[in-house]
N, C-alpha and C. Protein backbone atom coordinates (compact mmCIF):
# COMPACT_ATOMS: atom_id res chain seq x y z
N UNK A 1 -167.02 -32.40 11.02
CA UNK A 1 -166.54 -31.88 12.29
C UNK A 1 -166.92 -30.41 12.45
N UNK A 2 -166.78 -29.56 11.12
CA UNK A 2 -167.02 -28.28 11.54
C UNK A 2 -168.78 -27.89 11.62
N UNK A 3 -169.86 -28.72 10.93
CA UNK A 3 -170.80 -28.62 11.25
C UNK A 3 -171.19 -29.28 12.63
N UNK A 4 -170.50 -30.09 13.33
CA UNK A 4 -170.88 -30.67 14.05
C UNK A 4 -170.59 -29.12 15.56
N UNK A 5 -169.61 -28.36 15.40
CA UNK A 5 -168.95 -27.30 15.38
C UNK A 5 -170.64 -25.90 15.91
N UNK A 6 -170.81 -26.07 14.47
CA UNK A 6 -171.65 -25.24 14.14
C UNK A 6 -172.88 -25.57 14.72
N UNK A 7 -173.21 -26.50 14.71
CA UNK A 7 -174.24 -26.81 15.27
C UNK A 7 -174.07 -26.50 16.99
N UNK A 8 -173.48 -26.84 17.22
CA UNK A 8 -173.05 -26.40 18.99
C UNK A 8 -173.46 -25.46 19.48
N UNK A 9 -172.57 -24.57 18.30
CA UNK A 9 -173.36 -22.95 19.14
C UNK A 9 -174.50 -22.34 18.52
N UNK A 10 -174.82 -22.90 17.41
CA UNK A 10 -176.37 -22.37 17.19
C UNK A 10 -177.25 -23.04 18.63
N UNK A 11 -177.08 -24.37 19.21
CA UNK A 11 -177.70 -24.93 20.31
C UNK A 11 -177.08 -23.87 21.18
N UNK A 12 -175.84 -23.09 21.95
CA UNK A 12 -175.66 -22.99 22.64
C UNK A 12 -176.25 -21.59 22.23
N UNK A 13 -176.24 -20.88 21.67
CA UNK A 13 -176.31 -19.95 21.38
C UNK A 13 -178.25 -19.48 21.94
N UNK A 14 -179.19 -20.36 21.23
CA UNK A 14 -180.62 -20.62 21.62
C UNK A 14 -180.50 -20.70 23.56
N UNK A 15 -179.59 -21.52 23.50
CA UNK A 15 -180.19 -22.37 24.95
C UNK A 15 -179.73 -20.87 26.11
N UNK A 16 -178.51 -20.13 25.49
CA UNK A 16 -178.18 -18.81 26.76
C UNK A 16 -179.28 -18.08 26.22
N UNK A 17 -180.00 -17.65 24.93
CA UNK A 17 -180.84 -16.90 24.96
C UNK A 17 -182.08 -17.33 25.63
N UNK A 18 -182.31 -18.50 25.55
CA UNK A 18 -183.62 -18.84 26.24
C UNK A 18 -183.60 -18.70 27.98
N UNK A 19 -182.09 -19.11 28.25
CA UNK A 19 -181.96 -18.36 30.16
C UNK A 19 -182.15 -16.85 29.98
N UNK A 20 -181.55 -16.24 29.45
CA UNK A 20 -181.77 -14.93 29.29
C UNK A 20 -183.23 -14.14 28.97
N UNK A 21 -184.30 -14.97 28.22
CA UNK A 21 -185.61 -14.34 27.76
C UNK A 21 -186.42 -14.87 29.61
N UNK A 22 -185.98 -15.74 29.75
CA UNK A 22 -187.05 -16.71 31.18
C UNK A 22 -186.57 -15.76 32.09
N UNK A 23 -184.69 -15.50 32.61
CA UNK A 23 -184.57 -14.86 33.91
C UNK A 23 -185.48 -13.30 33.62
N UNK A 24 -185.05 -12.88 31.94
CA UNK A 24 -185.83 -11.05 32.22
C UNK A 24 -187.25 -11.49 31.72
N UNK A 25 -188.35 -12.36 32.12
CA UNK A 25 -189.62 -12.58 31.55
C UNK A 25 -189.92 -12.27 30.35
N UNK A 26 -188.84 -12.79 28.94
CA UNK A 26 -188.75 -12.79 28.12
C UNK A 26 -188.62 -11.56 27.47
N UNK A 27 -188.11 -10.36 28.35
CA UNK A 27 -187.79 -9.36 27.42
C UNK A 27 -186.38 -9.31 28.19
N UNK A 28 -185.79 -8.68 26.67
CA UNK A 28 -183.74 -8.11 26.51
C UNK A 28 -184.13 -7.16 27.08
N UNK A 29 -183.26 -6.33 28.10
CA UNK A 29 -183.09 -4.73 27.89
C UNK A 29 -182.70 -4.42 26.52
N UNK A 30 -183.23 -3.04 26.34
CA UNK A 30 -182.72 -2.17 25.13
C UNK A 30 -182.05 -1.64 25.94
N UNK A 31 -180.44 -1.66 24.71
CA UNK A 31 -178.89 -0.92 25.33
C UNK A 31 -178.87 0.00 24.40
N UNK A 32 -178.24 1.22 25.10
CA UNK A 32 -178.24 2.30 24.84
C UNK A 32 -177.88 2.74 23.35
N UNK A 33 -176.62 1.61 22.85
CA UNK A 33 -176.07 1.77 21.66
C UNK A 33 -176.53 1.15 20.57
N UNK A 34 -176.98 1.52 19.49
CA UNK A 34 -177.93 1.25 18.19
C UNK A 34 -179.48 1.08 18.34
N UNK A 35 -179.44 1.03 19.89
CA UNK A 35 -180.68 -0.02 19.94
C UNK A 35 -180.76 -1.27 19.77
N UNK A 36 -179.40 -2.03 20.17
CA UNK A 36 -179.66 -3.46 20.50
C UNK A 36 -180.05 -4.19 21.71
N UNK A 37 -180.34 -5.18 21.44
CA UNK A 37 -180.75 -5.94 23.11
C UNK A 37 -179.41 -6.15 23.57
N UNK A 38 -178.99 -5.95 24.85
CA UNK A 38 -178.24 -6.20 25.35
C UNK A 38 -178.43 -6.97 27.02
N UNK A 39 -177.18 -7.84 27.69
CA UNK A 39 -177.87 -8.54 28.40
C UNK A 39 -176.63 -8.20 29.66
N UNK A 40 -177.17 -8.60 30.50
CA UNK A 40 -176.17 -8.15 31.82
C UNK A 40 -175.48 -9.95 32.16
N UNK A 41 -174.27 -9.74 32.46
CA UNK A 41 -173.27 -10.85 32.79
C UNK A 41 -172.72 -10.39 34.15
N UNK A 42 -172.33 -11.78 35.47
CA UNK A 42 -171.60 -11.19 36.19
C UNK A 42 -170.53 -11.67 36.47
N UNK A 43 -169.57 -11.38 37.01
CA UNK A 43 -168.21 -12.07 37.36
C UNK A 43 -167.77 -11.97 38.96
N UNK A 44 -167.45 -12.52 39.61
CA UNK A 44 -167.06 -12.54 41.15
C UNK A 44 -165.72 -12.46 40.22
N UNK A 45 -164.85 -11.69 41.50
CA UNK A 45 -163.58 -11.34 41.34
C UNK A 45 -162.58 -11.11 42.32
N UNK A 46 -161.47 -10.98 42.44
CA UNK A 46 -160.76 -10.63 43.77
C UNK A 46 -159.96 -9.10 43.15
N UNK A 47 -159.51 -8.93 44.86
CA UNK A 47 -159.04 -7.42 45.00
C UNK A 47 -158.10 -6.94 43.41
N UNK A 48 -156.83 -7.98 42.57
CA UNK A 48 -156.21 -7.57 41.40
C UNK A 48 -157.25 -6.86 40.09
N UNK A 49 -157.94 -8.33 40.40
CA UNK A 49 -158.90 -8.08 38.97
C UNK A 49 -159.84 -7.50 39.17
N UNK A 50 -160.75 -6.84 39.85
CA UNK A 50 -160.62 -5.78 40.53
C UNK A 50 -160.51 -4.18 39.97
N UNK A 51 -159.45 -4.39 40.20
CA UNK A 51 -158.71 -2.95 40.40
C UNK A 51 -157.86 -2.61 38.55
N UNK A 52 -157.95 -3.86 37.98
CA UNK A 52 -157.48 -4.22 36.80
C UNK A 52 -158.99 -3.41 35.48
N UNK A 53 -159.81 -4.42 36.39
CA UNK A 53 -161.00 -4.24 35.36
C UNK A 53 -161.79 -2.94 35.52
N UNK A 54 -161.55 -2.48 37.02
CA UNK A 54 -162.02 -0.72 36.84
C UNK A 54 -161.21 0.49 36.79
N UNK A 55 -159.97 0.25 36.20
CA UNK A 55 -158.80 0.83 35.96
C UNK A 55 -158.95 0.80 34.19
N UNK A 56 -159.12 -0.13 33.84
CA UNK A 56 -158.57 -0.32 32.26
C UNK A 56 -160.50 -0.59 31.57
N UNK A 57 -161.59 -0.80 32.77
CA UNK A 57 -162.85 -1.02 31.42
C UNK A 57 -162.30 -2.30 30.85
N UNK A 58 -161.92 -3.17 31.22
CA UNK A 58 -161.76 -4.56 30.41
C UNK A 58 -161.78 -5.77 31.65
N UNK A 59 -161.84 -7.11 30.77
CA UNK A 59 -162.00 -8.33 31.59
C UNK A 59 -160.85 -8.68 31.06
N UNK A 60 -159.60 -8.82 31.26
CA UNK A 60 -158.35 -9.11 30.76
C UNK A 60 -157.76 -10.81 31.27
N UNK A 61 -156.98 -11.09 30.48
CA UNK A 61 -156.68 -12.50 31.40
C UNK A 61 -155.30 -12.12 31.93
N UNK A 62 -154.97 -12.55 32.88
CA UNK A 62 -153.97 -12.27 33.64
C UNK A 62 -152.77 -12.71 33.23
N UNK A 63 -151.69 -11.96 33.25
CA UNK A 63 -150.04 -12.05 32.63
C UNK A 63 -149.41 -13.64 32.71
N UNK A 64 -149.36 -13.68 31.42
CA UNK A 64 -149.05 -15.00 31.10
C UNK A 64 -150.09 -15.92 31.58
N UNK A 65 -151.41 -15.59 30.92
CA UNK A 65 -152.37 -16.61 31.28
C UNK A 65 -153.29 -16.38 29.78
N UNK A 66 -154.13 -17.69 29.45
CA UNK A 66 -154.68 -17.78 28.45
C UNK A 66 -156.14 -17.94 29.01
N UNK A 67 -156.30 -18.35 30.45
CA UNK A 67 -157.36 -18.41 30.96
C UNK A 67 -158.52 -17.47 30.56
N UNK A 68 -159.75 -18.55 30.25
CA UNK A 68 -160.75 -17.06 29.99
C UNK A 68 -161.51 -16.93 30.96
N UNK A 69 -162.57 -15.86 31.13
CA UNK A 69 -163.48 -15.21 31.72
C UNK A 69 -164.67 -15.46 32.06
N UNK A 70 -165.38 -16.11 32.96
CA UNK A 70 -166.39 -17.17 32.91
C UNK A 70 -167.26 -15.99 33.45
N UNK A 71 -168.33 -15.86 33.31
CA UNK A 71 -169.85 -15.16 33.36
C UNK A 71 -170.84 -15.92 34.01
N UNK A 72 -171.55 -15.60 35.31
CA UNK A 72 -172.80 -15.89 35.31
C UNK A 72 -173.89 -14.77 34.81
N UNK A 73 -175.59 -15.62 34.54
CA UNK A 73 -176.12 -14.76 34.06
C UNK A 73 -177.01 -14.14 35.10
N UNK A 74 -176.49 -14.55 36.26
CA UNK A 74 -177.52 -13.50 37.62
C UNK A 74 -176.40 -13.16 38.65
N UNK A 75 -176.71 -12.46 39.39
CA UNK A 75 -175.78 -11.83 40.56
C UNK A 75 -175.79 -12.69 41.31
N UNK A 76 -177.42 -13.57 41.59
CA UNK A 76 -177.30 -14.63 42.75
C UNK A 76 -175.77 -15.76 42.28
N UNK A 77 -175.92 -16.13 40.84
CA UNK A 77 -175.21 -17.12 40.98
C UNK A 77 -173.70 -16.48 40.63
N UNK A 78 -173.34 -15.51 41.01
CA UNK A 78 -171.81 -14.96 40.89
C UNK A 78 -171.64 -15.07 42.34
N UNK A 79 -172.48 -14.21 43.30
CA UNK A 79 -172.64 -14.40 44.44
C UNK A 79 -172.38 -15.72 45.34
N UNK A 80 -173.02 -16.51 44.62
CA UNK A 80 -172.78 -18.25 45.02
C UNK A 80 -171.51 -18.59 45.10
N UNK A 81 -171.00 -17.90 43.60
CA UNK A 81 -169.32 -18.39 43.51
C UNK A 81 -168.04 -18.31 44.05
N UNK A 82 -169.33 -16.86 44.63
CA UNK A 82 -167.75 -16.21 45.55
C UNK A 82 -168.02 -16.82 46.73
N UNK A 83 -168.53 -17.36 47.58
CA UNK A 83 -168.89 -17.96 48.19
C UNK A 83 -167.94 -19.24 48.84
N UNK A 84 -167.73 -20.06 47.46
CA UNK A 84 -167.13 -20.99 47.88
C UNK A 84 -165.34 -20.40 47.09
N UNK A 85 -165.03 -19.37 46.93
CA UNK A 85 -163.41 -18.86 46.45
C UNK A 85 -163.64 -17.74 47.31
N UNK A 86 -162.50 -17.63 49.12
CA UNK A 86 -162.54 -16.36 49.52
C UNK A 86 -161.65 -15.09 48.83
N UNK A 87 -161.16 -15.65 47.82
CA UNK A 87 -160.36 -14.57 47.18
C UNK A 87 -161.40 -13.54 46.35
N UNK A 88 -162.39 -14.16 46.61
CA UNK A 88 -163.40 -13.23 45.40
C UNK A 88 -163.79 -12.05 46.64
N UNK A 89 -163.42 -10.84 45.90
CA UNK A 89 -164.70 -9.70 46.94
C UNK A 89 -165.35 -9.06 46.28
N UNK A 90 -165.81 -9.45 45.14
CA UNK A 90 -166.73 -8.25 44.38
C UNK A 90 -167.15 -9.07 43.64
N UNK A 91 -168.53 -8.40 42.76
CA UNK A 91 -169.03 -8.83 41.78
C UNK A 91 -169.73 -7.75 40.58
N UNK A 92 -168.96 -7.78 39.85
CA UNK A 92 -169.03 -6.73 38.35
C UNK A 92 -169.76 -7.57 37.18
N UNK A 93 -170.90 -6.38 37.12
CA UNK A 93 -171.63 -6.58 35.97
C UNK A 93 -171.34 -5.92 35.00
N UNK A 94 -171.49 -6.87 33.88
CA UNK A 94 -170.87 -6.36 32.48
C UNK A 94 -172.38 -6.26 31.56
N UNK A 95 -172.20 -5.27 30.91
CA UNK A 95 -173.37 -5.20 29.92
C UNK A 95 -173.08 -5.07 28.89
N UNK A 96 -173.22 -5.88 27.64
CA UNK A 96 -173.15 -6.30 26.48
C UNK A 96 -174.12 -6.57 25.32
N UNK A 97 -174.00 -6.15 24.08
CA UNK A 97 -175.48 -6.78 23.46
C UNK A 97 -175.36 -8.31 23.38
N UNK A 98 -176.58 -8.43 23.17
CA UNK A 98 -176.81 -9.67 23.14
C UNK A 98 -175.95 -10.83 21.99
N UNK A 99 -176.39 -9.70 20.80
CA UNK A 99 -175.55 -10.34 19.11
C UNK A 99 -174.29 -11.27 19.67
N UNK A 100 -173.58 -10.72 20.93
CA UNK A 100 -172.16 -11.26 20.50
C UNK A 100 -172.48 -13.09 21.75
N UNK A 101 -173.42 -13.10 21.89
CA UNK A 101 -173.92 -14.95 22.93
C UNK A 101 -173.29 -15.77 22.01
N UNK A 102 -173.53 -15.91 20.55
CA UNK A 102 -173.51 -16.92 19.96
C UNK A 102 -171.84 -17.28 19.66
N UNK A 103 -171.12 -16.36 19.59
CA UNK A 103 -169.80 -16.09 19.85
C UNK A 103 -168.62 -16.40 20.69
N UNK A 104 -169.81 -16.92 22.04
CA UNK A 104 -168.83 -17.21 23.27
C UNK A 104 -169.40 -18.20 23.82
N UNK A 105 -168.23 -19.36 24.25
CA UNK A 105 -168.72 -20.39 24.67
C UNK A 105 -169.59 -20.33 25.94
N UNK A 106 -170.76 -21.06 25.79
CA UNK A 106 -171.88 -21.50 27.14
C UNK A 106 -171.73 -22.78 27.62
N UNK A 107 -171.98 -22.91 28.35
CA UNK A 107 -171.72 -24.55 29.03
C UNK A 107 -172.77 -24.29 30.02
N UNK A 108 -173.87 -25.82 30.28
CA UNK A 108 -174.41 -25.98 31.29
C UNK A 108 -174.17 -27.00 32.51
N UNK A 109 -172.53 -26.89 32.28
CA UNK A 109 -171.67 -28.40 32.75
C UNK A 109 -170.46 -27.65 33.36
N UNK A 110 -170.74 -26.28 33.91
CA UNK A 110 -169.73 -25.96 34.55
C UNK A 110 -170.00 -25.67 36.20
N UNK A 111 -169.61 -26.41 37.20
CA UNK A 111 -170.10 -26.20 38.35
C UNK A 111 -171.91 -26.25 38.65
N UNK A 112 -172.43 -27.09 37.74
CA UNK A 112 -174.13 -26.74 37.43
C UNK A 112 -174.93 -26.60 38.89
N UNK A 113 -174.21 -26.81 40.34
CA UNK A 113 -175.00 -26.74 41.43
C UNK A 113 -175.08 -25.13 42.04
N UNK A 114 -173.93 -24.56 41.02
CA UNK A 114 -174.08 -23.56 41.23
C UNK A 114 -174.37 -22.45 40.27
N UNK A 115 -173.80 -22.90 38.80
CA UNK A 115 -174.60 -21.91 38.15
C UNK A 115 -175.71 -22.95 37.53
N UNK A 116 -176.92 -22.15 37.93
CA UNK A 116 -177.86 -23.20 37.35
C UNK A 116 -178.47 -22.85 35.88
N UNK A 117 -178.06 -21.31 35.46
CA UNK A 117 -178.43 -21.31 33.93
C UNK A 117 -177.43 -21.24 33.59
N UNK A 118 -176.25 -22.00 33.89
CA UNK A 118 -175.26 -21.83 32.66
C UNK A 118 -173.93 -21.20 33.22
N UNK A 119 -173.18 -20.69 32.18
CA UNK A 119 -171.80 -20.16 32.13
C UNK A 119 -171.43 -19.50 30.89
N UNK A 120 -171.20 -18.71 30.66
CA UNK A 120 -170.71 -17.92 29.45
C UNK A 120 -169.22 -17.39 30.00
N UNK A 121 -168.23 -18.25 28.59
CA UNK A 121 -167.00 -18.12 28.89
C UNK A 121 -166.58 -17.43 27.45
N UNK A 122 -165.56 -16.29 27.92
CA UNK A 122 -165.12 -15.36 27.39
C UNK A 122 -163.42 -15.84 26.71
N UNK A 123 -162.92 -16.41 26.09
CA UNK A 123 -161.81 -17.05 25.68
C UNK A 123 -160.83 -15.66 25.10
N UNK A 124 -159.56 -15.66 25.82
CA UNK A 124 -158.56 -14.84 25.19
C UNK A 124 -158.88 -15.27 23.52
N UNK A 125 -158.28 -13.33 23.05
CA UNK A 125 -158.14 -13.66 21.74
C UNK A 125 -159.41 -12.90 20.86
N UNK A 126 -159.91 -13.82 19.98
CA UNK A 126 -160.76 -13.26 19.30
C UNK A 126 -162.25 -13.05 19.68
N UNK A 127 -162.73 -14.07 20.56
CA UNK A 127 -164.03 -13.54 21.96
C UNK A 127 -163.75 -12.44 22.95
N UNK A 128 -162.38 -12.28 23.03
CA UNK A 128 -161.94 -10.96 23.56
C UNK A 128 -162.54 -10.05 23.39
N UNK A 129 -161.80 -10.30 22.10
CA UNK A 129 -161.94 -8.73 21.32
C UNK A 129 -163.36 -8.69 21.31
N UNK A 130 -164.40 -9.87 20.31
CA UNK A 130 -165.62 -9.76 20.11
C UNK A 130 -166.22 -8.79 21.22
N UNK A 131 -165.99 -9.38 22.99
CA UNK A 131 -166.45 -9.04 23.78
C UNK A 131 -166.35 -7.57 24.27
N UNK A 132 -165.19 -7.28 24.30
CA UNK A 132 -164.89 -6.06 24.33
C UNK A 132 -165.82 -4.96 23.27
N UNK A 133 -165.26 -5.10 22.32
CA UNK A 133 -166.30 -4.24 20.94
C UNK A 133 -167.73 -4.45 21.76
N UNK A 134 -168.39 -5.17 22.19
CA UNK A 134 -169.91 -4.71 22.28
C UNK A 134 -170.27 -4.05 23.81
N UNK A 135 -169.02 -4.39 24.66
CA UNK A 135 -169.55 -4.26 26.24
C UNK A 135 -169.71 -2.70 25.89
N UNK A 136 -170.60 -2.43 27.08
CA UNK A 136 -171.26 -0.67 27.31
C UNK A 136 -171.29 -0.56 28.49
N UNK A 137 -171.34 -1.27 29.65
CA UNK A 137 -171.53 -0.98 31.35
C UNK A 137 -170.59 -2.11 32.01
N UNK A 138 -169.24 -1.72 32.65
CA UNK A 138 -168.94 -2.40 33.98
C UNK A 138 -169.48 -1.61 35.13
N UNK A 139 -170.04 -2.13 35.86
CA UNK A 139 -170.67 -1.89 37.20
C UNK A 139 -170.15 -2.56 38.37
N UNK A 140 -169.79 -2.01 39.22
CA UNK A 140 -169.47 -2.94 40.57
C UNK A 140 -171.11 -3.06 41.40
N UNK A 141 -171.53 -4.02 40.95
CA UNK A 141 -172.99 -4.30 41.89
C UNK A 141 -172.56 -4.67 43.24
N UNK A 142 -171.73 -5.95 44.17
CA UNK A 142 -171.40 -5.77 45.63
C UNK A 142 -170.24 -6.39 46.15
């Protein structure tokens, strides 16, 4: 079970890097810190989270919620999302190295008509934290 485990996210882990090498024509940005590759994530959001995540620099899950943090890996497809949720008015890019992909769950089975490379979900807890420790840029892109 636990290799079966393991095996998952070494696959999942390949398959977000390989959206990630195709969307930037196979090159990472170099992030500012150590010199790792780091990769840009986005999130549609509404007015709380919001005002939460450029107040505090974090993607937090909301009070009394275990819910995690779902990522697209382009603006178009955050854009898409908000689209069909009018509660969303923004969309914040997070920049992160890359090291911590293999860490956080990917799925290509989440809403796939709309994210078409995927989903990177951020799980309260110890992907939290992971996530947190590497992010370097929230940006409000629009």
């Amino acid at each position: 079970m636990l290799a079966n485990a393991l095996d998952y996210k070494v696959i999942a882990y390949e398959q977000a890097l390989a959206v990630v090498a195709a969307y930037f024509g196979g090159e990472l940005a170099e992030g500012m810190a150590e010199g790792r590759a780091t990769v840009s994530l986005y999130r549609a959001v509404g007015v709380r989270e919001y005002n939460t995540v450029m107040e505090s620099q974090m993607f937090k899950a909301g009070a009394n919620s275990l819910e995690g943090r779902q990522f697209a890996f382009t603006e178009e497809e955050a854009l898409e999302y908000a689209k069909t949720d009018l509660s969303k008015v923004a969309i914040l890019r997070a920049e992160v190295s890359s090291d911590v992909l293999p860490e956080l769950d990917f799925s290509k089975n989440i809403d796939p008509f709309i994210f078409k490379n995927g989903v990177i979900t951020v799980q309260p807890g110890k992907q939290s934290q992971l996530f947190h420790d590497v992010l370097q840029v929230i940006e409000h892109v629009y």
